[in-house]
C-alpha atoms as a PDB file:
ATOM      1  CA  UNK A   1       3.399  13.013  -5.670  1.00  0.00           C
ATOM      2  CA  UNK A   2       2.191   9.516  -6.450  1.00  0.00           C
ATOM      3  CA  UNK A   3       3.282   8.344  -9.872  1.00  0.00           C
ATOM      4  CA  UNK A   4       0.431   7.794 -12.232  1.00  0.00           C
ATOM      5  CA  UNK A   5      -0.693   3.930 -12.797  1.00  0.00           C
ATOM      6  CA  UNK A   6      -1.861   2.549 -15.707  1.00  0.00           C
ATOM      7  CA  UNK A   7      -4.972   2.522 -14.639  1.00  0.00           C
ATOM      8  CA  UNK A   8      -4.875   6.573 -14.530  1.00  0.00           C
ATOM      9  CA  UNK A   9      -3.412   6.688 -17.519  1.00  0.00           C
ATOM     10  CA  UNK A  10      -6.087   4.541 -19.057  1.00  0.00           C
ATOM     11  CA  UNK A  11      -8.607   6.591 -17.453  1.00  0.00           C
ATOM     12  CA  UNK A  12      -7.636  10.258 -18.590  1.00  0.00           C
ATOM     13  CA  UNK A  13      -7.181   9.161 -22.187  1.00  0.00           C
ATOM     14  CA  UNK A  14     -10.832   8.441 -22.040  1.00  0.00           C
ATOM     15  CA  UNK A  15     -12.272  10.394 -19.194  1.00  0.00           C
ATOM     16  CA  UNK A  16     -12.681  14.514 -20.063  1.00  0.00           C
ATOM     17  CA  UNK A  17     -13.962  15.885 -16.119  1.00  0.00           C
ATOM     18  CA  UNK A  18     -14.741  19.511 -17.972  1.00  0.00           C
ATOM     19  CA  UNK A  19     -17.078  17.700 -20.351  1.00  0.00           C
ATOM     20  CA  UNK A  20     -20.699  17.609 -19.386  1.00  0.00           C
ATOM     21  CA  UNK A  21     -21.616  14.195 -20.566  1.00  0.00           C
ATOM     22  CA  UNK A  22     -25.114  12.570 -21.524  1.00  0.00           C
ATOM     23  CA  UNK A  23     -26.845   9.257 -19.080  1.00  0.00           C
ATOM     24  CA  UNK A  24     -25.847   6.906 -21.720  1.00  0.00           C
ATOM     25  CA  UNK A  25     -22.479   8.050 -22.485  1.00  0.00           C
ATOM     26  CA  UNK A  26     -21.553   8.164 -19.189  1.00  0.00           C
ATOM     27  CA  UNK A  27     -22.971   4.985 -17.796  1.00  0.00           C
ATOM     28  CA  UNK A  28     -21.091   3.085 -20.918  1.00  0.00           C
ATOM     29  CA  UNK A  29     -17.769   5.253 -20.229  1.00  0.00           C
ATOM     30  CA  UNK A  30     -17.707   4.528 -16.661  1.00  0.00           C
ATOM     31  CA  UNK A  31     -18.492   0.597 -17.364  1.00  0.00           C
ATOM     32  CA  UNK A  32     -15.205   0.493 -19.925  1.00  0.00           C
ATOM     33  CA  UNK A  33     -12.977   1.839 -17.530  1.00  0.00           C
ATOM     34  CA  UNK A  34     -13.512  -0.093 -14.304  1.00  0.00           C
ATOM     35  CA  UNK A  35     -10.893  -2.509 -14.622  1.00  0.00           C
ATOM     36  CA  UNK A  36     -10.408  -3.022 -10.531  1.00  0.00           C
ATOM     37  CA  UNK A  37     -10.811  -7.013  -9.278  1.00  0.00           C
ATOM     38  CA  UNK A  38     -14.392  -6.297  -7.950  1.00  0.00           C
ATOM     39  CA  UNK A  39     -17.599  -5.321  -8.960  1.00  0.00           C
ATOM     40  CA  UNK A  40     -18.301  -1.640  -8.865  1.00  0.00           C
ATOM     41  CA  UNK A  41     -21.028  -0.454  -7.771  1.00  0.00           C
ATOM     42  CA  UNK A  42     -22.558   2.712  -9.502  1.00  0.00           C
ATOM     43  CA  UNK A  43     -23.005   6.027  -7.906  1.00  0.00           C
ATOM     44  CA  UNK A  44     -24.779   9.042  -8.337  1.00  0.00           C
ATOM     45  CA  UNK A  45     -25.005  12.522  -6.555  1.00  0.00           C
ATOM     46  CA  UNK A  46     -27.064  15.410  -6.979  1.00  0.00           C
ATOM     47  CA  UNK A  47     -26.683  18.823  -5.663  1.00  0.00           C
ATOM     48  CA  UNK A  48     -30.273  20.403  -4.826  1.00  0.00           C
ATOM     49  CA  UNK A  49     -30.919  24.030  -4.641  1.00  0.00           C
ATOM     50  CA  UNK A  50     -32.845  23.940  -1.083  1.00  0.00           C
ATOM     51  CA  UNK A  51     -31.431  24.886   2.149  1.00  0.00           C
ATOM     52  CA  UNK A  52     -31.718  21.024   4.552  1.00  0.00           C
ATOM     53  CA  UNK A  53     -32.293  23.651   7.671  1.00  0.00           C
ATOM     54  CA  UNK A  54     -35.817  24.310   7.212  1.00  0.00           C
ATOM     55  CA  UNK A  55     -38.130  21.762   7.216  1.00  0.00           C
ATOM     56  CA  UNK A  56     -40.038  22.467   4.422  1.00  0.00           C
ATOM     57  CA  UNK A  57     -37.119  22.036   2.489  1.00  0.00           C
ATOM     58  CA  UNK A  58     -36.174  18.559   3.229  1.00  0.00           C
ATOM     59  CA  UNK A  59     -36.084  16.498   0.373  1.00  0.00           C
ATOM     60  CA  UNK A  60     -36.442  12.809   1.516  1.00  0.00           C
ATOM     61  CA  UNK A  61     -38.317   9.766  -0.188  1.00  0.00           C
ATOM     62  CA  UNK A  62     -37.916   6.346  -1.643  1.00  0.00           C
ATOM     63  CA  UNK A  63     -37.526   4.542  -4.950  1.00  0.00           C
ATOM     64  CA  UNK A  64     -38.002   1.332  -6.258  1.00  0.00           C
ATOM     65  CA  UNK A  65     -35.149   0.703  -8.506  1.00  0.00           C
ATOM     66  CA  UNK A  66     -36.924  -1.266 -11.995  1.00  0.00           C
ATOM     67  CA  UNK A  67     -33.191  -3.883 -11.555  1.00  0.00           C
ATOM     68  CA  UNK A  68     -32.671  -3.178  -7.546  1.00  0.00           C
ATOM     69  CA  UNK A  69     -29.134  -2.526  -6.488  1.00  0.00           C
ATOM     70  CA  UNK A  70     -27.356  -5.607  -6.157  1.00  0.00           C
ATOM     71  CA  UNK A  71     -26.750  -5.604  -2.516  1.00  0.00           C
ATOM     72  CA  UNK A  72     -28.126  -8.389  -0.586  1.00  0.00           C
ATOM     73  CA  UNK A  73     -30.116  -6.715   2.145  1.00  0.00           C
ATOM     74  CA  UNK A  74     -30.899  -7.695   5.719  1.00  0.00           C
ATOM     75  CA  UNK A  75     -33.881  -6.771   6.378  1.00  0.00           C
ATOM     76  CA  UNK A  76     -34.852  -6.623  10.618  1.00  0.00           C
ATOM     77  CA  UNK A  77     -38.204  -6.608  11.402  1.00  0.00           C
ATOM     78  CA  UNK A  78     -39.697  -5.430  14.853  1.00  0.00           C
ATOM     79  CA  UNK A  79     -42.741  -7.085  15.027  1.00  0.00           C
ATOM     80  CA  UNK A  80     -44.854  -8.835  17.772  1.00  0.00           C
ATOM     81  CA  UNK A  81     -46.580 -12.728  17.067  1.00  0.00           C
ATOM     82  CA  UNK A  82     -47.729 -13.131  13.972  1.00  0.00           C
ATOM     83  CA  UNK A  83     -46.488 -10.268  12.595  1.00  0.00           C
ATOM     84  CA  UNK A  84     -43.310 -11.388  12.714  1.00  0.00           C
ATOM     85  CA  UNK A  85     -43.696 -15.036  11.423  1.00  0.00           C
ATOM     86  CA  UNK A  86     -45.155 -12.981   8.324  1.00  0.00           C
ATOM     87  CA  UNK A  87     -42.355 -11.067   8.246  1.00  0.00           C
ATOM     88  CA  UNK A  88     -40.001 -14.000   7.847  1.00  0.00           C
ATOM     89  CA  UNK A  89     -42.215 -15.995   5.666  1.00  0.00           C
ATOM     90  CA  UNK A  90     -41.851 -12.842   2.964  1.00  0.00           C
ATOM     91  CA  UNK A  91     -37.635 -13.260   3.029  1.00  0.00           C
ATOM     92  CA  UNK A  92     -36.780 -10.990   6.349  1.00  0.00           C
ATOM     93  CA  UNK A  93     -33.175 -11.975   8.021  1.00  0.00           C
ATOM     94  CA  UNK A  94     -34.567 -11.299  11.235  1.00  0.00           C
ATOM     95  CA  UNK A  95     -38.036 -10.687  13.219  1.00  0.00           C
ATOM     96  CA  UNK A  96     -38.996 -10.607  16.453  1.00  0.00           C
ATOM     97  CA  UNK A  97     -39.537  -7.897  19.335  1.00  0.00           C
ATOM     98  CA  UNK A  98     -37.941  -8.196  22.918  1.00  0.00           C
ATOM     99  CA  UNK A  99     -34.969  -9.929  22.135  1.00  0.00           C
ATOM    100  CA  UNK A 100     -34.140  -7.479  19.009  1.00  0.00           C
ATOM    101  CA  UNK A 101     -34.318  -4.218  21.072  1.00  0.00           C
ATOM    102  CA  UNK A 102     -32.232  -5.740  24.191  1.00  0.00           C
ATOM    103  CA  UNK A 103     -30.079  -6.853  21.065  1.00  0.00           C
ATOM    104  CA  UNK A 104     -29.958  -3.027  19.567  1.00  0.00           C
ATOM    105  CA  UNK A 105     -28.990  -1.663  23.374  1.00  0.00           C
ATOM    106  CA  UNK A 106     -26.389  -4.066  23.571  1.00  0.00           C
ATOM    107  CA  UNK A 107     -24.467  -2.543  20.592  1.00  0.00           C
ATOM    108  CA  UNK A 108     -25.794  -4.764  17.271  1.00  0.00           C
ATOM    109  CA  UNK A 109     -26.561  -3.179  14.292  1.00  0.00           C
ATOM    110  CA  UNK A 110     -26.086  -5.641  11.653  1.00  0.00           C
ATOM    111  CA  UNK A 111     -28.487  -4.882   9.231  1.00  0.00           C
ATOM    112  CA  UNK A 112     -29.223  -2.855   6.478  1.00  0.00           C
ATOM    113  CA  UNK A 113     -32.717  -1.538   7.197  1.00  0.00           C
ATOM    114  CA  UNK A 114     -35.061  -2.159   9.911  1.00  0.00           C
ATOM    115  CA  UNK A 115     -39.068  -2.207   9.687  1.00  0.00           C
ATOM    116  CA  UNK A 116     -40.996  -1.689  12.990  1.00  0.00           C
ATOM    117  CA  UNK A 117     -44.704  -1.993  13.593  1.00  0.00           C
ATOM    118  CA  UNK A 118     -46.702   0.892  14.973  1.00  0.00           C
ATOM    119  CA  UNK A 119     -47.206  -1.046  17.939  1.00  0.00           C
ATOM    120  CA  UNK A 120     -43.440  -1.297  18.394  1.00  0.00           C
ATOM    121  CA  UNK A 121     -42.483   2.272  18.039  1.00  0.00           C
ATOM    122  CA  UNK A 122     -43.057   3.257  21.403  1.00  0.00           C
ATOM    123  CA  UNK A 123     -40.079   0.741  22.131  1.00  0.00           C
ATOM    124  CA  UNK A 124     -38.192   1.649  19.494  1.00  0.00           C
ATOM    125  CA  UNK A 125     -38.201   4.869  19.296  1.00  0.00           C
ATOM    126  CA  UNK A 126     -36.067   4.489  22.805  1.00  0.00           C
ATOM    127  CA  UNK A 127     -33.705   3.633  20.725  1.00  0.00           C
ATOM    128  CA  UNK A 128     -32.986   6.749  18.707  1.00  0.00           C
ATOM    129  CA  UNK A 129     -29.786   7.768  19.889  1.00  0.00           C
ATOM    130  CA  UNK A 130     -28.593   4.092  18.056  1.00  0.00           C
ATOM    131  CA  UNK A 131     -30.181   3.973  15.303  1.00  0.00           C
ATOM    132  CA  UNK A 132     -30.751   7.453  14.415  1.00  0.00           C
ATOM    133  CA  UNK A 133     -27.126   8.055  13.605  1.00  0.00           C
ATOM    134  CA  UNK A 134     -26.780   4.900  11.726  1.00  0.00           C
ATOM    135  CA  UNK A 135     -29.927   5.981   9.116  1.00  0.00           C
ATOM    136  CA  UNK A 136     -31.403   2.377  10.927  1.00  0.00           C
ATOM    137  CA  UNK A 137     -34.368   4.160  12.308  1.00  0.00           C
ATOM    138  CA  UNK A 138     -37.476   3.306  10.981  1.00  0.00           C
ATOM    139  CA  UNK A 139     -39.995   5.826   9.570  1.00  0.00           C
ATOM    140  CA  UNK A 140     -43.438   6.047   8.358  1.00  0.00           C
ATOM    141  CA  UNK A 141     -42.377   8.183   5.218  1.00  0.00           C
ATOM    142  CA  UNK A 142     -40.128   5.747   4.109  1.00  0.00           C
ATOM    143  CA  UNK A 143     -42.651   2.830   4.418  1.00  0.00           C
ATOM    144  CA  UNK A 144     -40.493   1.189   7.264  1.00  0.00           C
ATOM    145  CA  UNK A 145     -42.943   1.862   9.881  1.00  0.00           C
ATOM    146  CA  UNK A 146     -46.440  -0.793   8.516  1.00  0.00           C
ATOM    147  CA  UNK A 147     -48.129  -3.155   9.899  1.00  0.00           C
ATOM    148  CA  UNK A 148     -48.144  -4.556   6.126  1.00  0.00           C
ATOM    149  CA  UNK A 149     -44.333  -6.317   6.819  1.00  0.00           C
ATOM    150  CA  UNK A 150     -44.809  -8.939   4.429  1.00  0.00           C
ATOM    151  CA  UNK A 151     -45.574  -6.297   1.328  1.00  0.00           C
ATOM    152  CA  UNK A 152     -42.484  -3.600   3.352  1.00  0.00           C
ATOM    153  CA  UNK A 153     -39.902  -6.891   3.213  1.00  0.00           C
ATOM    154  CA  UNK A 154     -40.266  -7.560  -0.338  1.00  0.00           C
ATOM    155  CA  UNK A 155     -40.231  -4.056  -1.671  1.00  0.00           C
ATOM    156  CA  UNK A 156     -36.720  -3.559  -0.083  1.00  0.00           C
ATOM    157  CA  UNK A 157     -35.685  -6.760  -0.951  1.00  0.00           C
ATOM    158  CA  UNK A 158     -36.444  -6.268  -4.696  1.00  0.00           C
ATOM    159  CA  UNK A 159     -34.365  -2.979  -4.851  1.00  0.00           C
ATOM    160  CA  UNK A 160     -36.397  -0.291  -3.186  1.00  0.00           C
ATOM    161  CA  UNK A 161     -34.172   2.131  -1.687  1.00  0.00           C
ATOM    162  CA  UNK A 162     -34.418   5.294   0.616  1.00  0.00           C
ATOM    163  CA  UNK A 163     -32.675   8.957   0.446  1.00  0.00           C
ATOM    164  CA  UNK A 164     -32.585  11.694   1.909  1.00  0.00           C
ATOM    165  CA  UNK A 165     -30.580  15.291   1.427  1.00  0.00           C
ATOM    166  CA  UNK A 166     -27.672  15.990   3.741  1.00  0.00           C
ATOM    167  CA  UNK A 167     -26.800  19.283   5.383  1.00  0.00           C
ATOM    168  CA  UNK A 168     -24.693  20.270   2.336  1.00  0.00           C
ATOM    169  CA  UNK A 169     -27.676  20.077  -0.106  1.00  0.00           C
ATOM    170  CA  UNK A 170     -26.653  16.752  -1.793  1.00  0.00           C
ATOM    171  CA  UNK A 171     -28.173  13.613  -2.407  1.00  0.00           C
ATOM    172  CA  UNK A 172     -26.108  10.030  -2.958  1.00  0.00           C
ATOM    173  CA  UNK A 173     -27.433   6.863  -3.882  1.00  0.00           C
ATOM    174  CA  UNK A 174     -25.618   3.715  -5.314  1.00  0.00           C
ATOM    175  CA  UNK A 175     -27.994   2.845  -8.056  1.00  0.00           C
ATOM    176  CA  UNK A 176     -26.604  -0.341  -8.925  1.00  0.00           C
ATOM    177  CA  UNK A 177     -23.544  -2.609  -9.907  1.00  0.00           C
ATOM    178  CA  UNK A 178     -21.916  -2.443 -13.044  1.00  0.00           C
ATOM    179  CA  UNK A 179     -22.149  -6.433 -13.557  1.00  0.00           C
ATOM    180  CA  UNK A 180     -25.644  -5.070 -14.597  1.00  0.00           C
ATOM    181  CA  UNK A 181     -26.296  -3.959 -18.277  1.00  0.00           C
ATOM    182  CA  UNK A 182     -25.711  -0.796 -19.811  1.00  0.00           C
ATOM    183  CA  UNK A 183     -29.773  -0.183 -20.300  1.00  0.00           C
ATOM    184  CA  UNK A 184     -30.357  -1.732 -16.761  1.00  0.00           C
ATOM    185  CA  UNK A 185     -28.080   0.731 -15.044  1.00  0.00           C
ATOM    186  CA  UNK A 186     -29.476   3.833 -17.293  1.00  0.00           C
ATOM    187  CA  UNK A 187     -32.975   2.984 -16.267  1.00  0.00           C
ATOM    188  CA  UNK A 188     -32.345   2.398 -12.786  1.00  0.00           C
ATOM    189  CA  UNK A 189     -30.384   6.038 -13.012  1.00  0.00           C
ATOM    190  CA  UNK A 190     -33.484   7.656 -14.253  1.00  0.00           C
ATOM    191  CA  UNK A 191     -36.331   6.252 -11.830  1.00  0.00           C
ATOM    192  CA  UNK A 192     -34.068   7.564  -9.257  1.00  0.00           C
ATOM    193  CA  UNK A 193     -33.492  11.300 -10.874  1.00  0.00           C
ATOM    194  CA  UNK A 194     -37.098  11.213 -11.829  1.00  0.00           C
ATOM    195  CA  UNK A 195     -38.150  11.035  -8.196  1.00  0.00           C
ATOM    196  CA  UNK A 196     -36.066  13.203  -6.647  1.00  0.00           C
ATOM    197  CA  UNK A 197     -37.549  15.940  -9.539  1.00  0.00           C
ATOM    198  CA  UNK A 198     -40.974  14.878  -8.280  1.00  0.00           C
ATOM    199  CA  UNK A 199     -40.022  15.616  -5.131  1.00  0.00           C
ATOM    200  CA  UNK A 200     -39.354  19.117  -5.270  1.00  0.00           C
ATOM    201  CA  UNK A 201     -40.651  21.532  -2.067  1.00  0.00           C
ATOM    202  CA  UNK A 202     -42.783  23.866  -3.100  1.00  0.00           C
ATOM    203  CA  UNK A 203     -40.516  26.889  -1.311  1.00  0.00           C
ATOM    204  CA  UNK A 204     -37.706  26.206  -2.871  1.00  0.00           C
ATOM    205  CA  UNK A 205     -36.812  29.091  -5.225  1.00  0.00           C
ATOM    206  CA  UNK A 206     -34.336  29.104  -8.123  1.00  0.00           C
ATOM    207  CA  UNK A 207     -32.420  26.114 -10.109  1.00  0.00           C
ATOM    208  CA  UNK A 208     -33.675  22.837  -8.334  1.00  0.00           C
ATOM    209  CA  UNK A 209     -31.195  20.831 -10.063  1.00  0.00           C
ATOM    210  CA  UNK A 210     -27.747  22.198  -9.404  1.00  0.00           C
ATOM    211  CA  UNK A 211     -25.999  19.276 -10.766  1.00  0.00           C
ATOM    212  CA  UNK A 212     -25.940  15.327 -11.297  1.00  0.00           C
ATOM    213  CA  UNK A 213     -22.147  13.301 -11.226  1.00  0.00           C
ATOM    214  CA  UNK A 214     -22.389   9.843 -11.870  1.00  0.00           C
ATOM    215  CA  UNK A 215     -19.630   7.845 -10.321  1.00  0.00           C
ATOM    216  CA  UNK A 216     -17.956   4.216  -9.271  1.00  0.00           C
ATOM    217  CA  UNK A 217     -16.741   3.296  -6.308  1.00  0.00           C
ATOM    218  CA  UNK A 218     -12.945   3.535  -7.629  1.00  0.00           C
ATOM    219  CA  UNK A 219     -13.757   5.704 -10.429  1.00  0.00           C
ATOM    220  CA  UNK A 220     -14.297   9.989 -11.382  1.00  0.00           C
ATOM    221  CA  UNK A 221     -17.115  11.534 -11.405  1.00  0.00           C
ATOM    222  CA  UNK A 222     -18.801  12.480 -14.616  1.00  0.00           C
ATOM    223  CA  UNK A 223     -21.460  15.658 -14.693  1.00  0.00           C
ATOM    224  CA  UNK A 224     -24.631  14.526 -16.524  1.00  0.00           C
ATOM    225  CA  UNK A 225     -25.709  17.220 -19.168  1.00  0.00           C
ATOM    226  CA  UNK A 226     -28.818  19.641 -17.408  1.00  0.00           C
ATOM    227  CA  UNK A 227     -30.564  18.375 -20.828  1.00  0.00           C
ATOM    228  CA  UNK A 228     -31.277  14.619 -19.779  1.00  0.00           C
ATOM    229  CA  UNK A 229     -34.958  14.292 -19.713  1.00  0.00           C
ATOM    230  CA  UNK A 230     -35.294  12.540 -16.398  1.00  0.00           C
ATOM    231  CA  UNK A 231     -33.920  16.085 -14.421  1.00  0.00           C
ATOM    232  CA  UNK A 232     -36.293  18.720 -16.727  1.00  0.00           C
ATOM    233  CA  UNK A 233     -37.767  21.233 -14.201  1.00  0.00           C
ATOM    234  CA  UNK A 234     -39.613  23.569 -15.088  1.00  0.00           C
END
């Protein structure tokens, strides 16, 4: 067994994992005990009571975070003409059309999200077996599939972010960095637990909310009390 480090120590003299703990008090907890040399980013997941295997329960949508994430984001957009001079013009990395997809075949990927034109898709969508794997492929229920680019780019440059449940019934998002403040990282917290409650399939039956664990990157999870506002079902 590894021995305990200071930093462990540190952290279960302040840290009780049984204790159901409220946004606030976690959020300001899990800011006093990062004490790595980078900048942490903040991390939630929430267990959903649906079953990801039928359709109807998919739970999948976007958010625009009030403070955004952090992250610098490159942002490809598959676009023909002026589309993608737009595209650029509103703060996109990359734009273009035939050279990106022989670019995508040949094996790059280096991007964060990827915003095609309807016009596109029929290309693109060749592409599936790449980019569907890699969450890169672009979709009209996540806004990534417009001809509106210019509006699409700036929205996920200023923070908006997508999610989606996995087959285990959980959703994870990084919400953040805790550089930010302690009210910027709460509110950011709750636009994102407030839409995921708005979200909620009509056929699924029972508790909704399972549970909500906020997180670092280096640090425990804390379980966020079923009686913070933002995740009231009814």
């Amino acid at each position: 067994m590894k021995p305990t480090t200071k930093r462990n120590k540190d952290i279960i003299k302040k840290v009780d994992l049984q204790k159901e703990y409220t946004l606030e008090e976690a959020v300001k907890i899990l800011k006093e005990i990062s004490k790595v040399k980078f900048t942490e980013s903040l991390d939630c997941a929430v267990r959903l009571g649906v079953d990801p295997r039928h359709a109807d329960q998919m739970v999948r949508g976007t958010v625009s975070l009030p403070h955004g994430t952090g992250k610098k984001v490159k942002v490809l957009v598959i676009a023909k003409g002026s589309l993608a001079e737009e595209a650029l013009k509103a703060g996109a990395d990359y734009a273009g059309f035939e050279e990106y997809i022989e670019k995508i075949k040949n094996g790059w990927s280096d991007v964060d999200v990827i915003i095609a034109t309807p016009d596109t898709m029929g290309e693109v969508g060749k592409l599936g077996k790449v980019l569907g794997p890699k969450g890169l492929m672009p979709n009209p229920k996540s806004g990534t599939v417009t001809n509106d680019v210019a509006k699409a780019v700036k929205e996920i440059k200023a923070g908006k972010i997508e999610f989606r449940v996995d087959k285990a019934g959980i959703v994870h998002s990084s919400l953040g960095k805790l550089s930010f403040s302690h009210e910027q990282l709460v509110e950011n917290t709750r636009s994102f637990l407030q839409t995921i409650v708005k979200l909620k399939p009509s056929s699924a039956k029972g508790q909704y909310i399972k549970s909500v664990y906020l997180s670092t990157t280096m640090g425990p999870g804390l379980k966020i009390t079923k009686d913070e506002p933002s995740i009231a079902t009814k």
